[in-house]
Protein backbone atom coordinates (compact mmCIF):
# COMPACT_ATOMS: atom_id res chain seq x y z
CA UNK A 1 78.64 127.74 79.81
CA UNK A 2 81.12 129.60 81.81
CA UNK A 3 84.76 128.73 82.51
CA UNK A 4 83.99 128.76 86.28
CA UNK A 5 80.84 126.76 85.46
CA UNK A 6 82.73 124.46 83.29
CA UNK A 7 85.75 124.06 86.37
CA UNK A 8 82.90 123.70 88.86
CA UNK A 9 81.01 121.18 86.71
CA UNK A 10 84.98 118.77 86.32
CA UNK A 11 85.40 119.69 90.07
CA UNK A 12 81.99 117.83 91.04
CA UNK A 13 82.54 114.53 88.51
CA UNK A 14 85.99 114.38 89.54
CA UNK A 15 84.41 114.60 93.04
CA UNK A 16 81.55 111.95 92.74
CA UNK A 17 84.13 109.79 90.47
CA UNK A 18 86.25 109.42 93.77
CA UNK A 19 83.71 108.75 95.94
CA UNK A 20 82.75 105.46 93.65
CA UNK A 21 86.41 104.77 93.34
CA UNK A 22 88.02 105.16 96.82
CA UNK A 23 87.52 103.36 99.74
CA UNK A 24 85.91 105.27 102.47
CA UNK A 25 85.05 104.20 105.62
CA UNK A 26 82.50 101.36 105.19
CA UNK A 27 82.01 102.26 102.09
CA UNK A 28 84.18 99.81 99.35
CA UNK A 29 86.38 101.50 96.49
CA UNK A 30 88.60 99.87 93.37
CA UNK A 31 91.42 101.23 93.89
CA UNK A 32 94.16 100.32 96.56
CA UNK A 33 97.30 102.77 95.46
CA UNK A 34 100.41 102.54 98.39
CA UNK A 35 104.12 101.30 96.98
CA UNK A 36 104.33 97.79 95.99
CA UNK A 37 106.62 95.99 98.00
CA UNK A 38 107.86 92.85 98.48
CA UNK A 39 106.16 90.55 101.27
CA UNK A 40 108.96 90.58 104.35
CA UNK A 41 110.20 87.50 105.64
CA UNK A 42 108.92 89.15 109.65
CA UNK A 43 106.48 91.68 109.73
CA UNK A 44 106.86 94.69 111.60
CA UNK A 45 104.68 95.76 115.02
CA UNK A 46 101.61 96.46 113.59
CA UNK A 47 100.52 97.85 116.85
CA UNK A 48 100.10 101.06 115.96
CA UNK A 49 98.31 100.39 112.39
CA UNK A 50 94.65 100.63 113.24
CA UNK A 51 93.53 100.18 109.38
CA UNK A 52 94.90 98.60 106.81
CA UNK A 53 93.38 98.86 102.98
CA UNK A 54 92.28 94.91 101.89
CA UNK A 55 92.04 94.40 97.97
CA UNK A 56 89.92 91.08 97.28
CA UNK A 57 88.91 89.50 93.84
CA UNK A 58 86.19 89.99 91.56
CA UNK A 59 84.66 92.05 88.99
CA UNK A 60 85.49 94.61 89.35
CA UNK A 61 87.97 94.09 92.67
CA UNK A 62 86.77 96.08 95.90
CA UNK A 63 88.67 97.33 98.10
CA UNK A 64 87.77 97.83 101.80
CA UNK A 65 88.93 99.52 104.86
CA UNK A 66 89.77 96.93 107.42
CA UNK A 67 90.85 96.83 110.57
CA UNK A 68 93.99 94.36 111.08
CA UNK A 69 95.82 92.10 114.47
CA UNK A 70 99.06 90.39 114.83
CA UNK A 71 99.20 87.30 116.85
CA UNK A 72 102.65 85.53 117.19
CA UNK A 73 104.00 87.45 114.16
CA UNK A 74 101.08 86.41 111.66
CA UNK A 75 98.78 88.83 110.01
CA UNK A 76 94.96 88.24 109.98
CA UNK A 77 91.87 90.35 109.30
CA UNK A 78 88.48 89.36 110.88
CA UNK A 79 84.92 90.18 109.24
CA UNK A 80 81.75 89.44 109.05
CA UNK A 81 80.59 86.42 106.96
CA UNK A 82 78.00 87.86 105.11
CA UNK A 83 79.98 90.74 104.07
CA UNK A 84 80.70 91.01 100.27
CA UNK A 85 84.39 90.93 100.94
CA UNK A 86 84.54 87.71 103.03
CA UNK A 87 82.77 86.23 100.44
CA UNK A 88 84.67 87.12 97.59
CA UNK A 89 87.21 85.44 99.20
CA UNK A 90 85.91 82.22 100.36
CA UNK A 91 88.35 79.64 101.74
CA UNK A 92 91.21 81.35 100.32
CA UNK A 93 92.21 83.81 97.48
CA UNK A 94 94.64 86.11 96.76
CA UNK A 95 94.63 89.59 97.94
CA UNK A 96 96.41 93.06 98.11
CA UNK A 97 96.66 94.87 101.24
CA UNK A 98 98.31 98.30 101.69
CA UNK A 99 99.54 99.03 105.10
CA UNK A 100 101.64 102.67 105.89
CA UNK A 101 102.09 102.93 102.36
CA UNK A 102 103.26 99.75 101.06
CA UNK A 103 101.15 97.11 99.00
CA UNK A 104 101.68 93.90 99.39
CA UNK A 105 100.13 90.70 97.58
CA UNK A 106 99.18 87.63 99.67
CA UNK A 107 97.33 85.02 100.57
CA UNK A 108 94.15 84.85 102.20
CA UNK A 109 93.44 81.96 104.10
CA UNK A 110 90.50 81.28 106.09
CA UNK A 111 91.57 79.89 109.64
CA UNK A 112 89.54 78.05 112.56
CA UNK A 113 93.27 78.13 114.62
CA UNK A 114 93.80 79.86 117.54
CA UNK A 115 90.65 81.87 117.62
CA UNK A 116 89.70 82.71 121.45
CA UNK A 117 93.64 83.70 121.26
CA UNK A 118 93.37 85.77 117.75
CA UNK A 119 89.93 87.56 118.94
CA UNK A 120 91.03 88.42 122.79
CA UNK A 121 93.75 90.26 120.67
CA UNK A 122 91.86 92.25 118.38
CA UNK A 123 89.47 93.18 120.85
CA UNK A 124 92.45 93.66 123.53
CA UNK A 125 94.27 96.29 120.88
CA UNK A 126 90.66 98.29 119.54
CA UNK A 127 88.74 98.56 122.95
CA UNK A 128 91.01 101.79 123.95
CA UNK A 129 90.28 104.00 120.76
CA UNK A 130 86.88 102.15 119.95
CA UNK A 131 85.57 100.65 123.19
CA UNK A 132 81.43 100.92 122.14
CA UNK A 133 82.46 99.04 119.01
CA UNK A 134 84.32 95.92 120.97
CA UNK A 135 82.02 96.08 123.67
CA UNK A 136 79.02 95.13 120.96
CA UNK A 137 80.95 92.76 119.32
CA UNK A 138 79.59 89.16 120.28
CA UNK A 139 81.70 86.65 122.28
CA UNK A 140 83.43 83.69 120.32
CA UNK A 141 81.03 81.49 121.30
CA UNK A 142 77.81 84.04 120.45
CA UNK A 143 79.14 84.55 117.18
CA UNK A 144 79.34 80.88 116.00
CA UNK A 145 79.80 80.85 111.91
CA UNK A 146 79.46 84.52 112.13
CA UNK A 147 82.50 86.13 111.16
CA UNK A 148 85.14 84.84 109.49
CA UNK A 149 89.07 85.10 110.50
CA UNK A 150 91.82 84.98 107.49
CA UNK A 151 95.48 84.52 107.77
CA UNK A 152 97.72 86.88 105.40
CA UNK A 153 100.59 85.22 104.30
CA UNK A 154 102.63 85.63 101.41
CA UNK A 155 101.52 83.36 98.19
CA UNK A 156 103.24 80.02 97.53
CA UNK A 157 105.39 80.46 94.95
């Protein structure tokens, strides 16, 4: 075997290894990366953060790309309840989520609060960039036991 067969050949594992590992779009990876930081007292306007990178439990962890909303200060991520991830977490579980660079550990909580209030936002901030995407998602009261909405919050110490 050749060197440039034997470079081409590390190239393409190293290649296919990354797929399997990393997130990509809907597809889930292991690995979350980012800085990791401290969780802040306030968060920052995540306004301008359309994804955020959610690490949930299990064996082994997945990691997902996930779309994020702020309401009133407070952090929560919205998904559907079948999905692999929402059910990893249940009612509550810790998590990792890397936003801009920074990982942070918290708390997942699953929330029934404030919903017609926490989806009109997430639809309000994604229907300019992804408008066919909001306009198929169902109304609050079409989607029923659906989805699932969790609060991010740092872990009681």
């Amino acid at each position: 075997m050749t060197l440039r067969n034997k470079l081409l050949s590390a190239f393409l594992v190293l290649a296919v290894l990354f797929v399997f590992v990393a997130p990509i779009g809907p597809v889930p990876g292991f690995f979350i990366g980012g800085k990791e930081t401290p969780v802040p007292n306030e968060w920052p306007d995540t306004s301008g953060a359309n994804e955020i990178l959610l690490k949930v439990p299990g064996t082994p962890a997945r990691v997902v790309v996930i779309w994020l909303i702020q309401v009133e200060g407070t952090i929560y991520v919205v998904g559907n309840a079948d999905s692999g991830w929402v059910q990893r977490i249940g009612d509550q579980g810790l998590v990792s989520m890397r936003l801009e660079g920074n990982t942070y550990a918290l708390q997942a909580n699953r929330t029934a609060e404030n919903l017609a209030d926490i989806v009109t936002a997430y639809k309000d901030k994604y229907r300019p960039n992804y408008p066919d995407i909001v306009a198929g998602l169902p109304s609050l009261e079409e989607a029923k036991d659906g989805f699932a909405v969790f609060r991010l919050s740092a872990p009681a110490s």
